[in-house]
Protein backbone atom coordinates (compact mmCIF):
# COMPACT_ATOMS: atom_id res chain seq x y z
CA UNK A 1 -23.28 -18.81 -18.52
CA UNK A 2 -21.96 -17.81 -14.98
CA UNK A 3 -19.56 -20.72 -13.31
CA UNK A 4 -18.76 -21.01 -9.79
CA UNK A 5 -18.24 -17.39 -8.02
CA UNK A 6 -14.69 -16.67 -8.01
CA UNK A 7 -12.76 -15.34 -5.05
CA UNK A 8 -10.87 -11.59 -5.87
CA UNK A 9 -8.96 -12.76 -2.76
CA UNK A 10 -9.12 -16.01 -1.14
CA UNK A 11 -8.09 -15.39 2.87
CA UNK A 12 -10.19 -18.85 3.83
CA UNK A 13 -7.59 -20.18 1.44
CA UNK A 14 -4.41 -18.71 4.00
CA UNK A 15 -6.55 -19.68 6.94
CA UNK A 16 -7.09 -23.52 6.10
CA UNK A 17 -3.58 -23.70 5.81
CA UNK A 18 -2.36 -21.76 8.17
CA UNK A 19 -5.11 -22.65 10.80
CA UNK A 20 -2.82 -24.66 13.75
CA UNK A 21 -0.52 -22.05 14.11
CA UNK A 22 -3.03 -19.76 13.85
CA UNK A 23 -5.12 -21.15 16.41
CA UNK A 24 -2.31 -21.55 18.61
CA UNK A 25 -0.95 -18.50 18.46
CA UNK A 26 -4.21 -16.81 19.45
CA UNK A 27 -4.43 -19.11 22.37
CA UNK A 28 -0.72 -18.27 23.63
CA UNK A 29 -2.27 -14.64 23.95
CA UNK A 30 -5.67 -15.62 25.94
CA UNK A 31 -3.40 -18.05 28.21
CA UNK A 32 -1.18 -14.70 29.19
CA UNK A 33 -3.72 -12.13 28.90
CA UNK A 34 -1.34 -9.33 28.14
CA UNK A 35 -3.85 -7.70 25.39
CA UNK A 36 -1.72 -4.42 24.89
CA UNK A 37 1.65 -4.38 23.59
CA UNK A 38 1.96 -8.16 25.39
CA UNK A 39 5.28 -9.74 23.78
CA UNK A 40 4.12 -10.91 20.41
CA UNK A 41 4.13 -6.78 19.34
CA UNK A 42 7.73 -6.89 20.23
CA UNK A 43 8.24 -10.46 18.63
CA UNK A 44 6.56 -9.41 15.77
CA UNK A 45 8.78 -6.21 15.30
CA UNK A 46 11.74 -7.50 15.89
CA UNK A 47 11.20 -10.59 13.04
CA UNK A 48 9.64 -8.12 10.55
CA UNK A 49 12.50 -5.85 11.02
CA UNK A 50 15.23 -8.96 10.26
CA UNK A 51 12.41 -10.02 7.21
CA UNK A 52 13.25 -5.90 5.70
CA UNK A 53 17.02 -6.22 6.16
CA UNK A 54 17.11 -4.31 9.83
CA UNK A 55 14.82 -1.49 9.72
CA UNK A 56 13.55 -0.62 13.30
CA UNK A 57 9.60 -1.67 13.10
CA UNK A 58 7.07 -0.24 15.16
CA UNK A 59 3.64 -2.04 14.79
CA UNK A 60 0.86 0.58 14.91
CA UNK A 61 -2.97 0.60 14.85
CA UNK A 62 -3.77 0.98 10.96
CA UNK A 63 -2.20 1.96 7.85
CA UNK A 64 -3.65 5.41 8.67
CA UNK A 65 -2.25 5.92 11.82
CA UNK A 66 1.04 5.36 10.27
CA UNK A 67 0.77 7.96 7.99
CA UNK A 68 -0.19 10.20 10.64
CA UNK A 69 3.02 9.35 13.15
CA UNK A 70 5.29 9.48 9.63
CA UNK A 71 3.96 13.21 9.42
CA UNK A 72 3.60 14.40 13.07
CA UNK A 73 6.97 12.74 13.73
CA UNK A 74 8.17 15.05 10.98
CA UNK A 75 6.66 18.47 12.79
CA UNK A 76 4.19 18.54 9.78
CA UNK A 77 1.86 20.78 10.19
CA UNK A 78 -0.38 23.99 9.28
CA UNK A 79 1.21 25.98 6.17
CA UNK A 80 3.20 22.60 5.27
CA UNK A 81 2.98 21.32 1.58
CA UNK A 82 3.40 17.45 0.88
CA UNK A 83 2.94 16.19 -2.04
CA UNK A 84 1.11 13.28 -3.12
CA UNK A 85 -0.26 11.32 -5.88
CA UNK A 86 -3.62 11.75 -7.17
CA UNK A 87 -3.88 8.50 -7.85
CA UNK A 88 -4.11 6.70 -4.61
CA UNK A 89 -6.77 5.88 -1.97
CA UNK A 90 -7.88 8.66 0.38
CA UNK A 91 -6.13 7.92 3.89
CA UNK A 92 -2.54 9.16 1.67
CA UNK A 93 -3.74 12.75 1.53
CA UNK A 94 -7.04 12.22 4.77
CA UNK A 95 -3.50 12.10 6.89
CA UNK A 96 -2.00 15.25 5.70
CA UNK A 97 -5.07 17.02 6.08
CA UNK A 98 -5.99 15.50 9.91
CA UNK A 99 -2.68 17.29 10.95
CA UNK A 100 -3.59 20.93 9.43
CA UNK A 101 -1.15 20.41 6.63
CA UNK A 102 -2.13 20.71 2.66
CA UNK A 103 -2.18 18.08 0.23
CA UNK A 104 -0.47 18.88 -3.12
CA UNK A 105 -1.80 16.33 -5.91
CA UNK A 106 0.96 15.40 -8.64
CA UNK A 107 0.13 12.96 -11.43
CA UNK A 108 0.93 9.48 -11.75
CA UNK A 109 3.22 7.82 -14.55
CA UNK A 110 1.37 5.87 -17.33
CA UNK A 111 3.16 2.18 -17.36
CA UNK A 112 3.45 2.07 -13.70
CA UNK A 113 0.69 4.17 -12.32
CA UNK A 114 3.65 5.29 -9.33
CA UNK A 115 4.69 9.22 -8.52
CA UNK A 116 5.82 11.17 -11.72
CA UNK A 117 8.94 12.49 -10.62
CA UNK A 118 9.19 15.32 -12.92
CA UNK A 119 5.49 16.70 -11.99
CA UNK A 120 6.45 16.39 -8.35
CA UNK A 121 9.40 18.68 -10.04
CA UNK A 122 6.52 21.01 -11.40
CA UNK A 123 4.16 20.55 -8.31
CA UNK A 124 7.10 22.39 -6.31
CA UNK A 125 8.34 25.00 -8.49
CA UNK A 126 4.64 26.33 -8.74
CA UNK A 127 3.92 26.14 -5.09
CA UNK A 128 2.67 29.34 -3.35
CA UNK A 129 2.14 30.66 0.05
CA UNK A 130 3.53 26.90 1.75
CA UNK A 131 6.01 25.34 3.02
CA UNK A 132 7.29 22.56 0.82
CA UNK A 133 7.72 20.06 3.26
CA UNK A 134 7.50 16.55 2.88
CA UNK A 135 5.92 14.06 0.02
CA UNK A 136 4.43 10.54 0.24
CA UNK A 137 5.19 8.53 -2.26
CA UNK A 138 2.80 5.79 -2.80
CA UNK A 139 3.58 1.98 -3.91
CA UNK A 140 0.29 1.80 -6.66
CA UNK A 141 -0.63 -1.96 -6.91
CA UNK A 142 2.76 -3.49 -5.20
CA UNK A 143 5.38 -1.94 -6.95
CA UNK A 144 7.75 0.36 -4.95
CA UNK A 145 8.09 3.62 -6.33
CA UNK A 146 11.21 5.19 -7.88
CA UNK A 147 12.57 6.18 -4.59
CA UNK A 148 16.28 6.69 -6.20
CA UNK A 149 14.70 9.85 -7.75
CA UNK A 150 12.29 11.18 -5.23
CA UNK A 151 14.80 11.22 -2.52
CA UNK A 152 17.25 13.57 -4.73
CA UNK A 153 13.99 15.75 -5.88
CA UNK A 154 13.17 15.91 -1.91
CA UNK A 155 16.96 16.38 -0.88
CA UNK A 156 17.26 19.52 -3.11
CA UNK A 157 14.35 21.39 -1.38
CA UNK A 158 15.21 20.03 2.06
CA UNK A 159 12.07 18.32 2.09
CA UNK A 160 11.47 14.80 3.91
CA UNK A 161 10.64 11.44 2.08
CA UNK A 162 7.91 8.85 3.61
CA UNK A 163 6.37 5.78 1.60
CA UNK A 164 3.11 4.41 1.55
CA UNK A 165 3.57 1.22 1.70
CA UNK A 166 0.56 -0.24 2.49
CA UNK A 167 -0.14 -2.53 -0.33
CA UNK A 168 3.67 -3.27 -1.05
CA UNK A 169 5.48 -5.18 2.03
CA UNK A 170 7.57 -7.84 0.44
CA UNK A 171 8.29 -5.85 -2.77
CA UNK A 172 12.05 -4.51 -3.50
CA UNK A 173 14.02 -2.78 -5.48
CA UNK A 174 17.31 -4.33 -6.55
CA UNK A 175 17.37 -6.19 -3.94
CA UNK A 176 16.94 -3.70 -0.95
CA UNK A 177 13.41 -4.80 0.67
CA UNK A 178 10.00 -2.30 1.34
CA UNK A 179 10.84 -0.50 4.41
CA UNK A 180 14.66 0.02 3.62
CA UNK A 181 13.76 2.14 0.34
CA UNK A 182 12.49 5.24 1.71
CA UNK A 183 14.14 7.14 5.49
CA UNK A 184 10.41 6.79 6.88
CA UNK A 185 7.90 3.63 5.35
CA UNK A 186 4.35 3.38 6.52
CA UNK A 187 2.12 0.40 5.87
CA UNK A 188 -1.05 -1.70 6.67
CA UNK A 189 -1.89 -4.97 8.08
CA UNK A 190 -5.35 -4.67 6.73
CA UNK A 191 -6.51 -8.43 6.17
CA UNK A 192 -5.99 -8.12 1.94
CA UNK A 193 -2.98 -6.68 2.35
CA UNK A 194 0.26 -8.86 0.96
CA UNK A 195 0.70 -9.19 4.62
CA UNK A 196 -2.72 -9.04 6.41
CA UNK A 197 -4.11 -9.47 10.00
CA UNK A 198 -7.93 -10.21 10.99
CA UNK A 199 -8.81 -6.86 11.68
CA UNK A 200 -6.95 -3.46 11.62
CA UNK A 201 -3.22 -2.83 11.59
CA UNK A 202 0.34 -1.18 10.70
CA UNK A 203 3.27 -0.23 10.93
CA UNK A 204 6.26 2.20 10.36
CA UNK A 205 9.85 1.21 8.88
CA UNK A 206 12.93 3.32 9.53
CA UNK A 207 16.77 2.79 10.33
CA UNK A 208 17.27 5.69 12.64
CA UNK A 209 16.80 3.91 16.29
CA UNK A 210 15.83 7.41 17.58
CA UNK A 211 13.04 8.33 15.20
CA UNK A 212 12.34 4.88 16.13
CA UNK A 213 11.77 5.93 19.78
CA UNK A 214 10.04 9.21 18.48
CA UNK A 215 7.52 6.83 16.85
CA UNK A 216 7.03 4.73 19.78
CA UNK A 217 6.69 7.69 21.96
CA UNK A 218 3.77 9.29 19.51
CA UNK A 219 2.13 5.26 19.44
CA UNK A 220 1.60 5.73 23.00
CA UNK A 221 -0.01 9.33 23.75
CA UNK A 222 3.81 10.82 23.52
CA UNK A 223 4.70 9.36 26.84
CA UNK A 224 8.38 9.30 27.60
CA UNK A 225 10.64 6.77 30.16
CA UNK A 226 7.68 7.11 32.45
CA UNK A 227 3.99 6.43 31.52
CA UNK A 228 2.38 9.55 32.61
CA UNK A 229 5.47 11.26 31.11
CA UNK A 230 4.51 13.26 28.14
CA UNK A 231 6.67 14.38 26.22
CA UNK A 232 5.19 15.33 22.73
CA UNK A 233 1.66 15.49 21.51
CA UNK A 234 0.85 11.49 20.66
CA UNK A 235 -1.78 9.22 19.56
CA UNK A 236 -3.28 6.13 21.12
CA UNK A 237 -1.96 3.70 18.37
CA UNK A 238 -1.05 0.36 19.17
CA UNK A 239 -1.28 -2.77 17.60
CA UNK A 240 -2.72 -4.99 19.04
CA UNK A 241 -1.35 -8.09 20.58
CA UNK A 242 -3.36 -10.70 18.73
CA UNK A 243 -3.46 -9.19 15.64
CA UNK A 244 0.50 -9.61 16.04
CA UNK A 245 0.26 -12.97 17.17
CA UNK A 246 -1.71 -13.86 14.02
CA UNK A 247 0.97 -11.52 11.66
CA UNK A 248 3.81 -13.39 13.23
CA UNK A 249 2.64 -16.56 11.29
CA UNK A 250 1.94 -15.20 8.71
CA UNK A 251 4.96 -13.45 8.09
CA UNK A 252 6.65 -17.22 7.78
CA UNK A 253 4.85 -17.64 4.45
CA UNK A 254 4.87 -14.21 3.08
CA UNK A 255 8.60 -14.47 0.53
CA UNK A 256 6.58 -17.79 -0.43
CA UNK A 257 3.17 -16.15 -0.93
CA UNK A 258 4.68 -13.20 -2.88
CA UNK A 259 6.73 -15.79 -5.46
CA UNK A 260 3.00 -17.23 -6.02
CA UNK A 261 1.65 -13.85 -7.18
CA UNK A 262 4.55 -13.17 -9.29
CA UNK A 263 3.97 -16.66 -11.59
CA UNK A 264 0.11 -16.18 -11.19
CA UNK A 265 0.89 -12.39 -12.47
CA UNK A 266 3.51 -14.17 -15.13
CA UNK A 267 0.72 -16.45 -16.54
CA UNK A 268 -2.17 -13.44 -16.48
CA UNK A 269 1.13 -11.87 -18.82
CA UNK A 270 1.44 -14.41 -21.10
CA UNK A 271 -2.30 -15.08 -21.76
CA UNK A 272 -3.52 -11.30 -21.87
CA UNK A 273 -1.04 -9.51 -23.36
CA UNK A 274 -2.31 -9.48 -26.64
CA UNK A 275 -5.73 -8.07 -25.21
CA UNK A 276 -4.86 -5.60 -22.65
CA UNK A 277 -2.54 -3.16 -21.52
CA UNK A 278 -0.68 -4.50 -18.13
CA UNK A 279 1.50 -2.29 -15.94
CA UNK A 280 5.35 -2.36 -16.79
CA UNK A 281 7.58 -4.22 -14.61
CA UNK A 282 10.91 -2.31 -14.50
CA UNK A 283 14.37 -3.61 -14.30
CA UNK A 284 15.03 -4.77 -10.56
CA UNK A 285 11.82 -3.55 -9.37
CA UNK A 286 9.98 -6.39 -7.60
CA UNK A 287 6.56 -6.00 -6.82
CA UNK A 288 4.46 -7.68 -4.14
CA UNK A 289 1.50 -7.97 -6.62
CA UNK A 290 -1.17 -6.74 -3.74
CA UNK A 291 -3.27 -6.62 -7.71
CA UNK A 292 -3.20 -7.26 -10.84
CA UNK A 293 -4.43 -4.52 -13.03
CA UNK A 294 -4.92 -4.11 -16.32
CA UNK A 295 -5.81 -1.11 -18.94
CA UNK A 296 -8.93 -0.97 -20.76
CA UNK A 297 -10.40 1.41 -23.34
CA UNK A 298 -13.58 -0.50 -22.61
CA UNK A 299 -13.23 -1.21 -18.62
CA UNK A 300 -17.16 -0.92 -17.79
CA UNK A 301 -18.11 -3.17 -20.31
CA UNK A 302 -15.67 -6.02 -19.78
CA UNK A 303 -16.38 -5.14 -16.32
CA UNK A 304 -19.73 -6.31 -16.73
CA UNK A 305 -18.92 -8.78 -18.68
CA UNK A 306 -16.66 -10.65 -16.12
CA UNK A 307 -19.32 -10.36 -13.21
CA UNK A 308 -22.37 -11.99 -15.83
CA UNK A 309 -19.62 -15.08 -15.32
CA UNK A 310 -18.73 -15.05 -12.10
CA UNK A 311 -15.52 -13.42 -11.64
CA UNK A 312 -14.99 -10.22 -9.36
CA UNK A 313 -13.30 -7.07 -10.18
CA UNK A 314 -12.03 -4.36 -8.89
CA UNK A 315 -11.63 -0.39 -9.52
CA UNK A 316 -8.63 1.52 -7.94
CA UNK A 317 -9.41 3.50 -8.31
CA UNK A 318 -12.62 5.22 -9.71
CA UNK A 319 -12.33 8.91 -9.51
CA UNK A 320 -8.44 10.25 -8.81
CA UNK A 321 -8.27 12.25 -4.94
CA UNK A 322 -7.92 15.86 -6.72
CA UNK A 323 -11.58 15.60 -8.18
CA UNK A 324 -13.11 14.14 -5.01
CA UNK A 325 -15.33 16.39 -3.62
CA UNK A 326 -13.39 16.27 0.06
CA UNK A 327 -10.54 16.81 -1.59
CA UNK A 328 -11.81 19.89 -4.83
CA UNK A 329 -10.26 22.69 -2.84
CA UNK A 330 -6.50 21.19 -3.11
CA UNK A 331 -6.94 20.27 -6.53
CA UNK A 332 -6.59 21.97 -10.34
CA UNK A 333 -10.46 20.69 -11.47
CA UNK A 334 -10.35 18.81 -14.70
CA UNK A 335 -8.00 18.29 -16.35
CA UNK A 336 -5.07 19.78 -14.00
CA UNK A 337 -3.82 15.85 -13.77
CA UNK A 338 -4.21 14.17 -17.29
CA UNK A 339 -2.98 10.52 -16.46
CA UNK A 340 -4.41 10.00 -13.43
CA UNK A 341 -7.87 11.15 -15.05
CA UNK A 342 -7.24 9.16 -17.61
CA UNK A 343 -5.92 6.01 -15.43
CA UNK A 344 -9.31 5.94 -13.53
CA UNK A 345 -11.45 5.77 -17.08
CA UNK A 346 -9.47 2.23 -17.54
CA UNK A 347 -7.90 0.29 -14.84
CA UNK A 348 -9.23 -2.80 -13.70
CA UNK A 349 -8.12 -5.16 -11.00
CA UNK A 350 -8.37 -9.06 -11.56
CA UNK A 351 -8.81 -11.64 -8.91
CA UNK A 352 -5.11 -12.24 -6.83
CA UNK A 353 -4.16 -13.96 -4.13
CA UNK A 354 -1.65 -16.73 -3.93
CA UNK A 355 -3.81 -19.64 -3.54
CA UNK A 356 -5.46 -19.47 -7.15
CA UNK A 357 -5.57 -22.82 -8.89
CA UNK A 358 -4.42 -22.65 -12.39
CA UNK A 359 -7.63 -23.98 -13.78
CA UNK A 360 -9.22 -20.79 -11.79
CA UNK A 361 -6.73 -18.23 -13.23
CA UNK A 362 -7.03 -20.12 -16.84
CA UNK A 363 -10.79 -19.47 -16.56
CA UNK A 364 -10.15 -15.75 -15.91
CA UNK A 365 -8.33 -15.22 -18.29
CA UNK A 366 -10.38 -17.24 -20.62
CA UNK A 367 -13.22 -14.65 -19.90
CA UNK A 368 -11.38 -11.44 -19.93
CA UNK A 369 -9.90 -12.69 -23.82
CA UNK A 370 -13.77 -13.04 -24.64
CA UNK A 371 -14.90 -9.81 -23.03
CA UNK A 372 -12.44 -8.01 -24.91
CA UNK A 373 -12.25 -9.98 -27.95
CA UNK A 374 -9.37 -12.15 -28.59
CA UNK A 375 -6.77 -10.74 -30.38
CA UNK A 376 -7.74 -7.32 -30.48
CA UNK A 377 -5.70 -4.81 -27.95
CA UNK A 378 -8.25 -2.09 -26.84
């Protein structure tokens, strides 16, 4: 019997509480008027920057367009090799390929579904005919990647380091913040982000002040000191001032919002763990728990099952990038990246956001043990 539908992530929630500051906000922008880069962008940058530990912060147009600046700021181009995970969404290797470059897929890791450091060893040995030149490591689900590692791997073939870090702003790694792990960090302000706006939007991370100005430069066509003064090839990627205006308050709640997903990820431990198979949680990794995903032998069915009662899911992802048909030409076929093949026959995402009431999350879970069949790990 189906229940009341069941939000996969509840941004009326955020709203209703956040609504007067909002509101206000918002109205602060159509008193001044200054729609592009007005003073919230800089506002905004400048307390997002203090949130990471200092990183400079330069708000962008989309998660994409981060990506993009991250590469081009890099000289990435034709004949380049970077290397990313196959198991990611599309914009991670859409960017390399918008600049002329050439994705190289390397497989995922099992318990953490983050870069395999020792196939991004492999993936670089066996490259031919390119330039190894960069890779993008992505933060699956909210958990920072083991950028320790990849940054020696990269160092040894003089190769440059950038994160994805769209779905993992407020995550860490023993302490050190998302956007102080990696030289270059790139994320998104889409609205279910951990930290989302009402439309499109981004940023980039970094702690050298003049790649910093590089950035800033590209953001704005590649003008220079003057505004017809180009400089470089650019973009036309700003953020926009309300969307900053609405990030600014949001950012207030966001340490508070992540500690809510990490007990509402806590409790979906303690009452599935004898059903499914959850992602590890390493020693002094935090994650910002954008989801909560969970391993199934039988994903379509309990899939199926969930929805007959109301409650959402999600796959991230179905198919991994090196079999997508935009993306056959860069990739081995079948086969050529076992666990990420194998990772997209089984993961499912369960309803997260930090507003869930327990009785919600109890029913979840209530209905997942029943799909799956209590007691009985798949």
């Amino acid at each position: 019997m189906m229940g009341a539908p069941v939000a996969f992530i509840d941004l009326q929630a955020q709203y209703r509480r956040l609504k007067p500051q909002i509101d206000a906000r918002m109205h602060a922008v159509l008193d001044h008027g200054q729609f592009i880069l007005g003073p919230e962008v800089a506002e905004f940058e400048r307390a997002l920057g203090e949130y990471t530990g200092g990183a400079h912060v330069v708000g962008v147009s989309n998660g994409t367009d981060a990506l993009m600046m991250a590469l081009m700021a890099h000289g990435i181009g034709p004949g380049d090799a970077v290397y990313v995970p196959s198991f990611t969404f599309t914009a991670t290797a859409e960017a390399v390929l918008m600049l002329g470059a050439t994705p190289v897929f390397v497989d995922v890791l099992e318990d953490t579904c983050n870069l395999d450091v020792e196939d991004l060893k492999r993936a670089i040995v066996q490259t031919q005919g390119l330039r190894p030149k960069a890779v993008i490591a992505v933060d699956l689900f909210g958990l920072p990647a083991d950028y320790g590692r990849i940054c020696d791997v990269a160092a040894a073939h003089d190769m440059q380091v950038i994160a994805d870090a769209a779905q993992s702003l407020s995550g860490a790694i023993d302490g050190v913040r998302v956007g102080k792990l990696a030289p270059l960090t790139a994320t998104s302000f889409f609205p279910a982000k951990p930290l989302g706006c009402f439309g499109d939007g981004g940023a980039l991370f970094t702690s050298d002040p003049e790649m910093a100005e590089k950035l800033r430069s590209i953001r704005g066509h590649g003008t220079g000191k003057a505004k017809y003064d180009i400089i470089r090839i650019g973009m036309n990627a700003r953020l926009d001032t309300l969307q900053a205006a609405i990030l600014l308050v949001k950012l207030t709640v966001l340490e508070e919002e992540r500690n809510n997903r990490e007990k509402l990820s806590l409790y979906y431990d303690s009452r599935l763990s004898n059903v499914i198979s959850a992602l590890a949680r390493p020693a002094g990794y935090q994650s910002a728990w954008a989801q909560y995903t969970i391993k199934l032998e039988h994903r379509d069915h309990v899939q199926a099952a969930l929805s007959q009662s109301g409650i959402p899911t999600q796959i991230y992802y179905p198919r991994p990038m090196h079999l997508q048909p935009a993306y056959a030409a860069y990739g081995g076929g079948e086969g050529a990246l076992p666990v990420s093949e194998n990772l997209s026959r089984r993961v499912l995402s369960l309803p997260m956001h930090p507003y869930m009431p327990e009785e919600v999350a109890a029913r979840i879970c209530d209905a997942v043990c029943a799909a799956v069949g209590a007691g009985e790990r798949p």
